[in-house]
PDB file of N, CA and C in Angstrom:
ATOM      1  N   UNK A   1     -10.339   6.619  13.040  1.00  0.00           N
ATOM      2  CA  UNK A   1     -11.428   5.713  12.770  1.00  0.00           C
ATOM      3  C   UNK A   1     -11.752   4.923  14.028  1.00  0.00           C
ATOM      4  N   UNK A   2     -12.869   5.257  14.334  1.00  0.00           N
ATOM      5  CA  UNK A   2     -13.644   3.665  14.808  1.00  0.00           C
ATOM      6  C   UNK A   2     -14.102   2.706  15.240  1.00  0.00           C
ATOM      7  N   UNK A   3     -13.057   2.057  14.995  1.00  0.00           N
ATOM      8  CA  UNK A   3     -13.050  -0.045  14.659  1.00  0.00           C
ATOM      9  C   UNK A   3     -14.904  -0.015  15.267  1.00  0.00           C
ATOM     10  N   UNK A   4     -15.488  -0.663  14.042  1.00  0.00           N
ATOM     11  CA  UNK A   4     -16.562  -1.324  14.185  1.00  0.00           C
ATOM     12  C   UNK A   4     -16.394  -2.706  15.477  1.00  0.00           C
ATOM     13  N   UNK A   5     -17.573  -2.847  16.020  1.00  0.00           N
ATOM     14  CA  UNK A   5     -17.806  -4.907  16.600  1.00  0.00           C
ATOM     15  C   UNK A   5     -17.909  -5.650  15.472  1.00  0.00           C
ATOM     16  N   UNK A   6     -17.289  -6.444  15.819  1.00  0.00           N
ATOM     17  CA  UNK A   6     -17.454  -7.696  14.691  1.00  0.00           C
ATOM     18  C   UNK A   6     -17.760  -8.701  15.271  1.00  0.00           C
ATOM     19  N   UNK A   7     -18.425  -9.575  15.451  1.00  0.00           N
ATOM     20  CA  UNK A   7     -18.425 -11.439  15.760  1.00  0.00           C
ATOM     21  C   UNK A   7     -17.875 -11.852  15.195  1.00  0.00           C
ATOM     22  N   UNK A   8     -16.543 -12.453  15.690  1.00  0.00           N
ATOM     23  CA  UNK A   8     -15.690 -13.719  14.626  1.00  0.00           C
ATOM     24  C   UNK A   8     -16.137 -14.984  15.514  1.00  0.00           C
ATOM     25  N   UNK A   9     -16.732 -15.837  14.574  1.00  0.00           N
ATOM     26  CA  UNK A   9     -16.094 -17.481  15.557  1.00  0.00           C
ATOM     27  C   UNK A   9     -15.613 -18.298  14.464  1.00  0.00           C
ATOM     28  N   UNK A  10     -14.434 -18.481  14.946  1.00  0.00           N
ATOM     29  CA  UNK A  10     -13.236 -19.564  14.463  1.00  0.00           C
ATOM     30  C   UNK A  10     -13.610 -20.830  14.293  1.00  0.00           C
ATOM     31  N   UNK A  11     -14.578 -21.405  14.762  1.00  0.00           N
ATOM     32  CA  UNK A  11     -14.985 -22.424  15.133  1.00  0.00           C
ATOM     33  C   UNK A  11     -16.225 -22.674  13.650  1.00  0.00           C
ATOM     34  N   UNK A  12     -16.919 -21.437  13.167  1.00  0.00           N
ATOM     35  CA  UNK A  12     -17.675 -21.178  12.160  1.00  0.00           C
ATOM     36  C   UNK A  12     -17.197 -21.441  10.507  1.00  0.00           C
ATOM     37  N   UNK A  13     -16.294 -20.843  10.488  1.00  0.00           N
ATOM     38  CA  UNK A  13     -15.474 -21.246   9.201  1.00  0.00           C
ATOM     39  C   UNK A  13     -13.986 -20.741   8.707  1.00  0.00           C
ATOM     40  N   UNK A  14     -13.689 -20.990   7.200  1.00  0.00           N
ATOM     41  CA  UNK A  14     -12.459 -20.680   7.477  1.00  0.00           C
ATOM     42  C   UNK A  14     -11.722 -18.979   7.334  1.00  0.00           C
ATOM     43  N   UNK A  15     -11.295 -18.220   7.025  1.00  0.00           N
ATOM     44  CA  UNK A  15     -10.647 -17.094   7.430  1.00  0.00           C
ATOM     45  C   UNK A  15     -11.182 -16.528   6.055  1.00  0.00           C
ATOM     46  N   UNK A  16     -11.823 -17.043   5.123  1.00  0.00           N
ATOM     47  CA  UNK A  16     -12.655 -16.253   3.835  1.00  0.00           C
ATOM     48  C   UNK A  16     -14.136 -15.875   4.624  1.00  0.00           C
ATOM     49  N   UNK A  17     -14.084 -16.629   5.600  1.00  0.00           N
ATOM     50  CA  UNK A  17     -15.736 -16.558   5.705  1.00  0.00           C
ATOM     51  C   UNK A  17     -15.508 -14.890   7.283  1.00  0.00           C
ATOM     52  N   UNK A  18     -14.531 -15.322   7.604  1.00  0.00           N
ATOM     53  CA  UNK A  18     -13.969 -14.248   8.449  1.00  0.00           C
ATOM     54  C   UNK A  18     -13.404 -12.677   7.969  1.00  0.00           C
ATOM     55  N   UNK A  19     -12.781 -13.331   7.370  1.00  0.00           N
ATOM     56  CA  UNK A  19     -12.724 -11.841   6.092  1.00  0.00           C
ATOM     57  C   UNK A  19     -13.804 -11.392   5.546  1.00  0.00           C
ATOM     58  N   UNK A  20     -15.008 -12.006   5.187  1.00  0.00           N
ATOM     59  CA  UNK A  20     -16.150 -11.438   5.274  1.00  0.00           C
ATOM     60  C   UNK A  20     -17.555 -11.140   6.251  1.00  0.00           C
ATOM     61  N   UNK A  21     -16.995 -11.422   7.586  1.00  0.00           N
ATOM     62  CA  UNK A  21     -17.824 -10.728   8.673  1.00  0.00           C
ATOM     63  C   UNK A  21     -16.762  -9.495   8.209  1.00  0.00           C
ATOM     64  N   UNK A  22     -15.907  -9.631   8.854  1.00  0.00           N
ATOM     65  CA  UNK A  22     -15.273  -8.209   8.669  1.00  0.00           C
ATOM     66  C   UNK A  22     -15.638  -7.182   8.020  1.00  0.00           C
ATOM     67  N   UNK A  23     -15.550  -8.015   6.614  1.00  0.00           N
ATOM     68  CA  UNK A  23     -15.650  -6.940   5.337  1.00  0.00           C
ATOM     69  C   UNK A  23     -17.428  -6.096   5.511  1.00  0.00           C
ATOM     70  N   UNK A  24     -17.969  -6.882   5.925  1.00  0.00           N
ATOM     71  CA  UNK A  24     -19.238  -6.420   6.358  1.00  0.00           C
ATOM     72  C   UNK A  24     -19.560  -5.536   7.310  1.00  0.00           C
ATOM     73  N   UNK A  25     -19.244  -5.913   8.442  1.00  0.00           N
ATOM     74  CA  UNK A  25     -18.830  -5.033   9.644  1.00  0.00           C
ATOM     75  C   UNK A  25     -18.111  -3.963   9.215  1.00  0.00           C
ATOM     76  N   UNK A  26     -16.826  -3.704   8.459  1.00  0.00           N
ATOM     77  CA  UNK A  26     -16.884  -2.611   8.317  1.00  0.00           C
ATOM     78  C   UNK A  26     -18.053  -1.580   7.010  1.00  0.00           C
ATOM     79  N   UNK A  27     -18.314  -2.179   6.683  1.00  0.00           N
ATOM     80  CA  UNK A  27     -19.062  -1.260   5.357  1.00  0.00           C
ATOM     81  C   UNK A  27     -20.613  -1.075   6.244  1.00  0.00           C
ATOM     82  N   UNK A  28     -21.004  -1.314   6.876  1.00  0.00           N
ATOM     83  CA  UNK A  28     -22.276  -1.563   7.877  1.00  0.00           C
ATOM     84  C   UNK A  28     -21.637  -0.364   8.669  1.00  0.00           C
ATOM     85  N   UNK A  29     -20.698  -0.650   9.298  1.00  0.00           N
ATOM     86  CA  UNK A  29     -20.060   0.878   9.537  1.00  0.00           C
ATOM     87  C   UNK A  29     -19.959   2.127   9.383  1.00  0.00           C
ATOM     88  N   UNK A  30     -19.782   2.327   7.903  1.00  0.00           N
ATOM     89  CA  UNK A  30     -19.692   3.289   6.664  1.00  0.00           C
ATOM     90  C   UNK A  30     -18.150   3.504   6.957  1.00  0.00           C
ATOM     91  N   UNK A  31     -17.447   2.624   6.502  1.00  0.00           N
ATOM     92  CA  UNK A  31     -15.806   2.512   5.933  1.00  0.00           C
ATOM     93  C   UNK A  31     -15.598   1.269   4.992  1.00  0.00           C
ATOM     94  N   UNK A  32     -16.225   2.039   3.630  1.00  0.00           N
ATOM     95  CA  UNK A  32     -16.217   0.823   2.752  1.00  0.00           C
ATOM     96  C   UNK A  32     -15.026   0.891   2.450  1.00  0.00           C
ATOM     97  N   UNK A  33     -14.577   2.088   2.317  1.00  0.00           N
ATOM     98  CA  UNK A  33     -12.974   2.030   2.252  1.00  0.00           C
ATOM     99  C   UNK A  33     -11.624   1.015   2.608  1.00  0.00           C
ATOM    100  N   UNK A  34     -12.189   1.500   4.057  1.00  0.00           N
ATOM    101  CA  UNK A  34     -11.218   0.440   4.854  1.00  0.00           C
ATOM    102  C   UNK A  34     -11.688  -1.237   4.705  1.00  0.00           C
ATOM    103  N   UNK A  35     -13.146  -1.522   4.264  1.00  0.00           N
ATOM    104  CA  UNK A  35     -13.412  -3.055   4.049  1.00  0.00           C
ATOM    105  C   UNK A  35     -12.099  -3.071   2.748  1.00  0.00           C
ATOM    106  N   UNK A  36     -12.614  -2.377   2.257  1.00  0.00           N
ATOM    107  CA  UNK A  36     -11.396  -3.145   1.038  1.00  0.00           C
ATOM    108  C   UNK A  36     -10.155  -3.200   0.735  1.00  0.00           C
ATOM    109  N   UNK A  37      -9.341  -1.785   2.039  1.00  0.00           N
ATOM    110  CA  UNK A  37      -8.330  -1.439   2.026  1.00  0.00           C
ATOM    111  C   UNK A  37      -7.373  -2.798   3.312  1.00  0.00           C
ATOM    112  N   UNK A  38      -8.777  -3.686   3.599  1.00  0.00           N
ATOM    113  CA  UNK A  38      -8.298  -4.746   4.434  1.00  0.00           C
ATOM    114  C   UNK A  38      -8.460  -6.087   3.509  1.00  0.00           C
ATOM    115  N   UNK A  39      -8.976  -6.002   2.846  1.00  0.00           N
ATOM    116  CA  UNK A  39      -8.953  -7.434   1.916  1.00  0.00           C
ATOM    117  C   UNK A  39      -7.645  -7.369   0.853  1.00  0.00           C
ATOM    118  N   UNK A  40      -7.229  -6.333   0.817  1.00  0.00           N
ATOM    119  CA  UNK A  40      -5.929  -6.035  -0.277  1.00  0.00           C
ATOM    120  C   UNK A  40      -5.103  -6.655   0.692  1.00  0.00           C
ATOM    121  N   UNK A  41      -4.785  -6.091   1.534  1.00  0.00           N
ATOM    122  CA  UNK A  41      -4.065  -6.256   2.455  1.00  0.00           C
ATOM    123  C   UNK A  41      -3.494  -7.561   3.205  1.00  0.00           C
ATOM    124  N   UNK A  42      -4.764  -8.173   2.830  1.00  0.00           N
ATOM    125  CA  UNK A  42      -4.840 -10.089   3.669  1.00  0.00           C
ATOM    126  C   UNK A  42      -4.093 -10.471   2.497  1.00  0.00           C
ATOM    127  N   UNK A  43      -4.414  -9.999   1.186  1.00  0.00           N
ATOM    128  CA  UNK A  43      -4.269 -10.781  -0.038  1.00  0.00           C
ATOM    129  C   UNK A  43      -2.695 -10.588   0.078  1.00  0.00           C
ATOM    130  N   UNK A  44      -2.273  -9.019   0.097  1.00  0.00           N
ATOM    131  CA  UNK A  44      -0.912  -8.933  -0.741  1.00  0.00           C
ATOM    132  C   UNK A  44      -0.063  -9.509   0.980  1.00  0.00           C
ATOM    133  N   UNK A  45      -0.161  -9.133   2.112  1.00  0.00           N
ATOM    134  CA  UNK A  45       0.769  -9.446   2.870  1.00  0.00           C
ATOM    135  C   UNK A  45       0.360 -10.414   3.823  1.00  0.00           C
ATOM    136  N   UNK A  46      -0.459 -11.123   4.137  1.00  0.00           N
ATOM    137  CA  UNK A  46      -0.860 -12.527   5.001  1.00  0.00           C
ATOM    138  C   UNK A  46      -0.021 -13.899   4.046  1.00  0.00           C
ATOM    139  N   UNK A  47       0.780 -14.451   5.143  1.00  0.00           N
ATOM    140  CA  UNK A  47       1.324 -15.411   4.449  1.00  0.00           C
ATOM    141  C   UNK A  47       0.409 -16.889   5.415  1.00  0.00           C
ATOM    142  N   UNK A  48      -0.266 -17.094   6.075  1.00  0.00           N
ATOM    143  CA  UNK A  48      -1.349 -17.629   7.056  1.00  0.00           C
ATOM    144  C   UNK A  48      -2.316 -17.084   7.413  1.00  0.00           C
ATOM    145  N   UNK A  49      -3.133 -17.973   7.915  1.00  0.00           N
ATOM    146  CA  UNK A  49      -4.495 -17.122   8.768  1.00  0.00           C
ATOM    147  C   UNK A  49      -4.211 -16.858   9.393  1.00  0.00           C
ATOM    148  N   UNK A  50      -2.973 -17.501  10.724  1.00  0.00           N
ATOM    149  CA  UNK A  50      -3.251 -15.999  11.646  1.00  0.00           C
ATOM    150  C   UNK A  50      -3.017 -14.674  11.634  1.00  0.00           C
ATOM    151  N   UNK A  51      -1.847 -14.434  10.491  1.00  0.00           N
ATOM    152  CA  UNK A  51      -1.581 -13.035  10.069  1.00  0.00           C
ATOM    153  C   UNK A  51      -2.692 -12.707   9.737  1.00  0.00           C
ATOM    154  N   UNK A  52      -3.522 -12.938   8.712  1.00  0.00           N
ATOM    155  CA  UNK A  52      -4.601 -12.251   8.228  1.00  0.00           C
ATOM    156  C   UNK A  52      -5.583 -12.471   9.342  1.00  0.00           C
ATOM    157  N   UNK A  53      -5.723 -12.950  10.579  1.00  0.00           N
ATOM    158  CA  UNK A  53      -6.640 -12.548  11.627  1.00  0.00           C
ATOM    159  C   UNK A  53      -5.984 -11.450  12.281  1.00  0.00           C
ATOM    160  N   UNK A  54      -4.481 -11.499  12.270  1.00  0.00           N
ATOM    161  CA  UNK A  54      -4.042 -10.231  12.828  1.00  0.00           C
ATOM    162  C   UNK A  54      -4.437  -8.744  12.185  1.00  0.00           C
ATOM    163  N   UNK A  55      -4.765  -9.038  10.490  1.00  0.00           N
ATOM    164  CA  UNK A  55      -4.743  -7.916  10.182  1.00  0.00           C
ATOM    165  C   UNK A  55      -6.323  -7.258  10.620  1.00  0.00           C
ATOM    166  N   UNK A  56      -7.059  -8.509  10.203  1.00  0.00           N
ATOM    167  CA  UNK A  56      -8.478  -8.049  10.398  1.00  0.00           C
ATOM    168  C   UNK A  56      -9.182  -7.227  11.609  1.00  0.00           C
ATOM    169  N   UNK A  57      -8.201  -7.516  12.752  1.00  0.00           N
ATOM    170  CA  UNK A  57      -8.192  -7.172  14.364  1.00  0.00           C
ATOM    171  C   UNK A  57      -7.766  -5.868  14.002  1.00  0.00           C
ATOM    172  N   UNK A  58      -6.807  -5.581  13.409  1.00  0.00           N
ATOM    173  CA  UNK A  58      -6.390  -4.239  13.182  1.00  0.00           C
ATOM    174  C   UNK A  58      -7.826  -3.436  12.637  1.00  0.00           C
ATOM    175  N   UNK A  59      -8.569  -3.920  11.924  1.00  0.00           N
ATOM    176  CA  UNK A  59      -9.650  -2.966  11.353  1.00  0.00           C
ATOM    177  C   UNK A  59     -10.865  -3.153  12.421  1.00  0.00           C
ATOM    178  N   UNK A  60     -11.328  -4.275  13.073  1.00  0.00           N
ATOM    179  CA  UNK A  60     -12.191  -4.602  14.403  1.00  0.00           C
ATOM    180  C   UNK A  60     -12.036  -4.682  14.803  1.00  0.00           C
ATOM    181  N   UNK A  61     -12.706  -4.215  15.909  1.00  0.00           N
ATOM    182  CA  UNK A  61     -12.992  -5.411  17.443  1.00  0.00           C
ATOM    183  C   UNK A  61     -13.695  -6.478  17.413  1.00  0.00           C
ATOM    184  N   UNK A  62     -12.701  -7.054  18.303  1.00  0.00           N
ATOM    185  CA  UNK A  62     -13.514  -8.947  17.890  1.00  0.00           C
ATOM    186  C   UNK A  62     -14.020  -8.837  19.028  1.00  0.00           C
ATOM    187  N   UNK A  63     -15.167  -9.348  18.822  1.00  0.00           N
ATOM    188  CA  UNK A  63     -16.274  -9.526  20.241  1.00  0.00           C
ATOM    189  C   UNK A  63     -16.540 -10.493  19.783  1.00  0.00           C
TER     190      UNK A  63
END
């Protein structure tokens, strides 16, 4: 796969609103798959945001 661009700014909001550039970026992509196979993912194993920014990096590139 991939990895779509994404725009994250941190500065914009909090890591729901980041999880959904993502989730967007990827399905804009055409890997709706992986949008959702990354929101499971924040849910079941992110114990913080930065893990779950780590994971999200795993599915984008942050530009």
């Amino acid at each position: 796969m991939t990895k779509p661009e994404c725009k994250l700014v941190e500065s914009e909001g909090n890591i729901y609103s980041l999880m959904g550039y993502a989730f967007n970026a990827l399905k804009c992509a055409g890997f709706p798959h992986e949008a959702k196979e990354m929101i499971a993912k924040i849910r079941s194993e992110a114990k913080n945001s930065d893990y779950a920014l780590q994971i999200i990096k795993n599915y984008v590139n942050v530009v």
